[in-house]
Each structure stands twice: as C-alpha cells, then as structure tokens.
N, C-alpha and C. Protein backbone atom coordinates (compact mmCIF):
# COMPACT_ATOMS: atom_id res chain seq x y z
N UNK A 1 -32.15 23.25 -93.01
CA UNK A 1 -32.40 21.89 -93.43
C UNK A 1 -33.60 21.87 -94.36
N UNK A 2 -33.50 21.19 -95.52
CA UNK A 2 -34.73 20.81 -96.40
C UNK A 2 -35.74 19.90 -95.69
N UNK A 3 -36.76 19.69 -96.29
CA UNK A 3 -37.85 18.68 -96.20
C UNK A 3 -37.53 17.11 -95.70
N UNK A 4 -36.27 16.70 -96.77
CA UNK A 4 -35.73 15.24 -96.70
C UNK A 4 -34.98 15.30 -95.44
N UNK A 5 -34.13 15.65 -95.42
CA UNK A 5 -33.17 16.20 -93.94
C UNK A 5 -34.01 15.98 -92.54
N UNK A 6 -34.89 16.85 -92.63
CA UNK A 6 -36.00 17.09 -91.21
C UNK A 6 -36.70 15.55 -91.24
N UNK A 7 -37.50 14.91 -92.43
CA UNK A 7 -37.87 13.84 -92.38
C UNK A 7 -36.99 12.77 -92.01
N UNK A 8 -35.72 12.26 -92.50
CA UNK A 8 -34.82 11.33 -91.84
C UNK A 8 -34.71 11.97 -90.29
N UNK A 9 -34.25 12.96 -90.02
CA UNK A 9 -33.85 13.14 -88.21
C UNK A 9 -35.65 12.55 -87.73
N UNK A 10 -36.40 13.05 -88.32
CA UNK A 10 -37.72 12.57 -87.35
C UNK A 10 -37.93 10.61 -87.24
N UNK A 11 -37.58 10.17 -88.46
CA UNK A 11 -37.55 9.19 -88.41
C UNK A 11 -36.58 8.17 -87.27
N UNK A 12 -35.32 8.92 -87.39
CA UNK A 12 -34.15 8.12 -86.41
C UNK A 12 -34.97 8.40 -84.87
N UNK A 13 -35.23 9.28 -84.41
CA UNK A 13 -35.46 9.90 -83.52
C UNK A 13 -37.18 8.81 -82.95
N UNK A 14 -38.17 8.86 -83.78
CA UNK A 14 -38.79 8.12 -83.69
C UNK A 14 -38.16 6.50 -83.31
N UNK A 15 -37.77 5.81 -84.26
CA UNK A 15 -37.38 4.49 -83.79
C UNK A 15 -36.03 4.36 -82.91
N UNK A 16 -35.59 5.22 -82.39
CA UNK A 16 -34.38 5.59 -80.77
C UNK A 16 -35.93 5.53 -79.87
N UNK A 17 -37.07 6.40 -79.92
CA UNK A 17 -37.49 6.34 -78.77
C UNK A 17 -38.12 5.24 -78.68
N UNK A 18 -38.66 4.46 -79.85
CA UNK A 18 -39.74 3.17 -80.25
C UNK A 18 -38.92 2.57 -79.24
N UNK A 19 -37.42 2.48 -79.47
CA UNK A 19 -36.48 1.54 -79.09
C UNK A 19 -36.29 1.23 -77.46
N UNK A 20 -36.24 2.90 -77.06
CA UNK A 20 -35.85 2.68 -75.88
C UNK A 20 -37.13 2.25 -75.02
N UNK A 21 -38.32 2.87 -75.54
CA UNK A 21 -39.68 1.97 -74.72
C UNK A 21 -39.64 0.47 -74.72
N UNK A 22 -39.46 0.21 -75.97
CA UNK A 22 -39.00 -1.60 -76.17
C UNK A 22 -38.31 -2.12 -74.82
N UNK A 23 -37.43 -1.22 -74.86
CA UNK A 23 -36.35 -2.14 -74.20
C UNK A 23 -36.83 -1.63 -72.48
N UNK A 24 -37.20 -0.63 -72.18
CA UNK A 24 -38.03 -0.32 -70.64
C UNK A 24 -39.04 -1.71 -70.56
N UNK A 25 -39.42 -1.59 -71.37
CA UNK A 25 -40.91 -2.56 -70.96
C UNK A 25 -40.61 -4.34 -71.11
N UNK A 26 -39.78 -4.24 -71.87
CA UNK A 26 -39.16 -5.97 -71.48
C UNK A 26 -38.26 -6.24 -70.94
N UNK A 27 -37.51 -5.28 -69.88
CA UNK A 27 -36.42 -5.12 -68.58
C UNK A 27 -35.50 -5.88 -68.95
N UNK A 28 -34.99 -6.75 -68.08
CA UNK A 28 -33.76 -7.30 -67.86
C UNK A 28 -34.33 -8.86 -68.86
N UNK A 29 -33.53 -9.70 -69.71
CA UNK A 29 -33.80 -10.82 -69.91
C UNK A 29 -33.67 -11.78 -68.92
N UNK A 30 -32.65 -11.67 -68.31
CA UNK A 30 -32.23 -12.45 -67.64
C UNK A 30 -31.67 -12.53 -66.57
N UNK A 31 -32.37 -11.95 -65.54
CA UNK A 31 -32.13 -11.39 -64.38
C UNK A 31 -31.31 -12.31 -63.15
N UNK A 32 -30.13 -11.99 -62.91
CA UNK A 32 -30.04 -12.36 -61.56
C UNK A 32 -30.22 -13.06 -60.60
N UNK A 33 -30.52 -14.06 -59.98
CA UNK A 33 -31.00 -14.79 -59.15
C UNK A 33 -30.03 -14.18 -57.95
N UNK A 34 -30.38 -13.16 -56.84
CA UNK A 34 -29.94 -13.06 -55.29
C UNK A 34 -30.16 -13.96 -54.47
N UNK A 35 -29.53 -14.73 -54.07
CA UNK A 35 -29.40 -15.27 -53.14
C UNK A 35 -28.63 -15.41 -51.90
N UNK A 36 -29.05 -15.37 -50.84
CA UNK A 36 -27.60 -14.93 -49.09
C UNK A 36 -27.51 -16.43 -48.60
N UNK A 37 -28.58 -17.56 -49.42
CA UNK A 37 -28.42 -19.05 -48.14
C UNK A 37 -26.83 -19.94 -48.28
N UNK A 38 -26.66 -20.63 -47.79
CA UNK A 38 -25.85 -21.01 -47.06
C UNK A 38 -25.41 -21.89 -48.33
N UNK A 39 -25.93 -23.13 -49.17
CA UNK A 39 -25.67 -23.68 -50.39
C UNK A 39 -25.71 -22.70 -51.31
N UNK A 40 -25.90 -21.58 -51.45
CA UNK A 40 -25.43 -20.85 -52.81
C UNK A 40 -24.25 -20.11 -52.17
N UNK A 41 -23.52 -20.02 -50.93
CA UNK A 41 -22.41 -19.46 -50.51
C UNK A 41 -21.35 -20.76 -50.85
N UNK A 42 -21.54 -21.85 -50.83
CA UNK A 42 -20.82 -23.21 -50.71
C UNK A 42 -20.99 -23.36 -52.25
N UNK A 43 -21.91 -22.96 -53.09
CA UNK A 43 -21.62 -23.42 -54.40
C UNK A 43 -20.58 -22.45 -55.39
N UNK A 44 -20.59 -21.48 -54.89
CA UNK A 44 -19.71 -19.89 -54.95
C UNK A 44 -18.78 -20.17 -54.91
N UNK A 45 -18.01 -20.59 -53.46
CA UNK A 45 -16.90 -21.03 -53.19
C UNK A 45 -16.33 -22.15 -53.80
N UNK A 46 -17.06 -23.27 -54.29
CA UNK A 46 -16.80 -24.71 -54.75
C UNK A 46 -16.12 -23.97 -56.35
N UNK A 47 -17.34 -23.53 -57.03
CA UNK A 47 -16.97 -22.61 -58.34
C UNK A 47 -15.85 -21.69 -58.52
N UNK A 48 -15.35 -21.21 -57.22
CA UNK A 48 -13.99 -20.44 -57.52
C UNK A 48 -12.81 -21.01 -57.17
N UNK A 49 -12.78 -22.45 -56.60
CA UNK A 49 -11.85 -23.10 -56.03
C UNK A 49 -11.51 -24.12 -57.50
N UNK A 50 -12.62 -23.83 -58.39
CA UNK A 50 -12.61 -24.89 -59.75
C UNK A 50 -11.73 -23.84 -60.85
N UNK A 51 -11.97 -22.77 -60.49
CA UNK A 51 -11.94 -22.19 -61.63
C UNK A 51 -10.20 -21.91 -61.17
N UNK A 52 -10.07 -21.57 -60.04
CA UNK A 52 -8.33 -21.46 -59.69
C UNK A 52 -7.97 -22.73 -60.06
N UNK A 53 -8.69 -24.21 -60.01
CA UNK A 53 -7.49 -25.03 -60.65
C UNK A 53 -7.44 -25.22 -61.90
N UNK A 54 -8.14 -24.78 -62.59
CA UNK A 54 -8.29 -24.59 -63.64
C UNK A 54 -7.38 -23.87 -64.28
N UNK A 55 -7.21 -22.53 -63.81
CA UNK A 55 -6.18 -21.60 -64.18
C UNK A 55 -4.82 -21.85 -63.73
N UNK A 56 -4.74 -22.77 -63.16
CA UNK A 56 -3.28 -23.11 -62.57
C UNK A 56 -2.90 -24.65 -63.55
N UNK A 57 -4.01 -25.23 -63.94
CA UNK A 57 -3.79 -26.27 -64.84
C UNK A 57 -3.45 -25.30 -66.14
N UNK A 58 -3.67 -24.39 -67.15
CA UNK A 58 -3.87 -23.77 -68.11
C UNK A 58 -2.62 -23.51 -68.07
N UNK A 59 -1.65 -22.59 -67.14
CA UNK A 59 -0.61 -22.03 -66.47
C UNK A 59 0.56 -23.41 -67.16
N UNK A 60 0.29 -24.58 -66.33
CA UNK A 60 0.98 -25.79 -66.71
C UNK A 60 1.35 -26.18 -68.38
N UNK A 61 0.37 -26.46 -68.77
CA UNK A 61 -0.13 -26.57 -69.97
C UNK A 61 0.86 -25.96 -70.91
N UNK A 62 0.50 -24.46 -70.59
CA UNK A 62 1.46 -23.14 -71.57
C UNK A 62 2.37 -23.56 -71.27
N UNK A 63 3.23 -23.41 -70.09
CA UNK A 63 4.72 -23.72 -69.54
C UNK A 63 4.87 -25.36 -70.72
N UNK A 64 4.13 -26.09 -71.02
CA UNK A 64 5.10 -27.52 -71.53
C UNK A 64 4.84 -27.08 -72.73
N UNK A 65 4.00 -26.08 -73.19
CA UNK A 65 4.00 -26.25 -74.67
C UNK A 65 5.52 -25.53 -75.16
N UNK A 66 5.18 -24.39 -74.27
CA UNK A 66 6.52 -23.29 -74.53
C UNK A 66 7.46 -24.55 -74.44
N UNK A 67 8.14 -24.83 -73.76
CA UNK A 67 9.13 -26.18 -73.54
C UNK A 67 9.31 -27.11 -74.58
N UNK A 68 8.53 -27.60 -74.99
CA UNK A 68 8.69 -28.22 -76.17
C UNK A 68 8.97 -27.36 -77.59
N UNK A 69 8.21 -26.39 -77.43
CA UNK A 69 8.86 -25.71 -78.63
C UNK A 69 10.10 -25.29 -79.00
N UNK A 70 10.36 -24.47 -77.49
CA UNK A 70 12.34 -24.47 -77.45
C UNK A 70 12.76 -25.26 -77.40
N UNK A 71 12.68 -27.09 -76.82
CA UNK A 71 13.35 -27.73 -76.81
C UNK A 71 13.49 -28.36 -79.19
N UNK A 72 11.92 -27.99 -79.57
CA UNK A 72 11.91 -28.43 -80.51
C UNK A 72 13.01 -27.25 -81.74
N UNK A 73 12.82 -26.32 -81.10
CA UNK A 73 13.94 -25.30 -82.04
C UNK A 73 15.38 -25.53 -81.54
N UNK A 74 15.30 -26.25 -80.72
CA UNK A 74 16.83 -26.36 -80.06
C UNK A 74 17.72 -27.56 -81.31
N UNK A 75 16.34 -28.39 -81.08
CA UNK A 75 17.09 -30.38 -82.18
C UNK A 75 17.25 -29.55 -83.88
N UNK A 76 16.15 -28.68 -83.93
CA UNK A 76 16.20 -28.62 -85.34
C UNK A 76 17.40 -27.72 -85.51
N UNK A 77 17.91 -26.54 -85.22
CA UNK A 77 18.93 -25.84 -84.72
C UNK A 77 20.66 -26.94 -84.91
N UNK A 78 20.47 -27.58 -84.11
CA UNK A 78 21.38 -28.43 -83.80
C UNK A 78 21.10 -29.52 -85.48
N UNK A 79 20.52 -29.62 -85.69
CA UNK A 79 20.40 -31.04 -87.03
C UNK A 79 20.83 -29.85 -87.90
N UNK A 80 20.79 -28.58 -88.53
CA UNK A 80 21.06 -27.54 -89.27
C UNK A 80 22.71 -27.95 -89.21
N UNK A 81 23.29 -27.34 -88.09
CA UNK A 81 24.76 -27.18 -87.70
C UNK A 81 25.21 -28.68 -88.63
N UNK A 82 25.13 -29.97 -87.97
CA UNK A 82 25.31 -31.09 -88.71
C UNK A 82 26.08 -30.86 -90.28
C-alpha cells in the first residue's frame, strides 16, 4: 500500500472507533420503561385486545373492498357482452 491508501484506512478506522465511543457513552436513547405492577399488566392486555380488533376490523375492510371490485368487474364484464 502507498502513503494515500494507509492514510484513508487510518482515517475510516479512526472515525469507526470515534463512532463507536459516541455511541457507548450516550447508551440507549430511549430506554425501556420495566415495569411488573398490576396497571401496566391491565394496560398490556387492554393494548392487545385493541390491536386484535383492529386487525379483525382491517381483515373486514379488505374482504368488502375485494367484493366490490369483483362485483365491480363482474357489471362492467356484463355491460361489454351487451
């Protein structure tokens, strides 16, 4: 390796480690909140009982769109034949 060569690898190598101290020393942004009490077990549960109807409303939704579309390729289909 030449002069230029050795100087770029020292450089990358330098700001990888700049980097990874950066990122050691200002940890997690946004850490977690643990909690075992009894209202964050009930708000858990409330949140996944929302999110299943949610996904079962979404479920619905698709099913009428699909439906209408075949029913809508069905009229136009049929007005063609005409």
């Amino acid at each position: 390796m030449d002069g230029g060569q050795i100087t770029a690898v020292v450089i990358v190598a330098i700001v990888m480690v700049a980097s990874i101290i950066r990122a050691g020393m200002r940890g997690s942004r946004h850490p977690l909140p643990f909690s075992s009490d009894e209202g964050t077990r009930a708000e858990n549960l409330r949140l996944r009982d929302e999110v299943q109807d949610l996904k079962e409303r979404i479920k619905v939704l698709e099913r009428i769109t699909v439906e209408k579309e075949n029913s809508l390729a069905k009229e136009i289909g049929s007005l063609r034949d005409r």
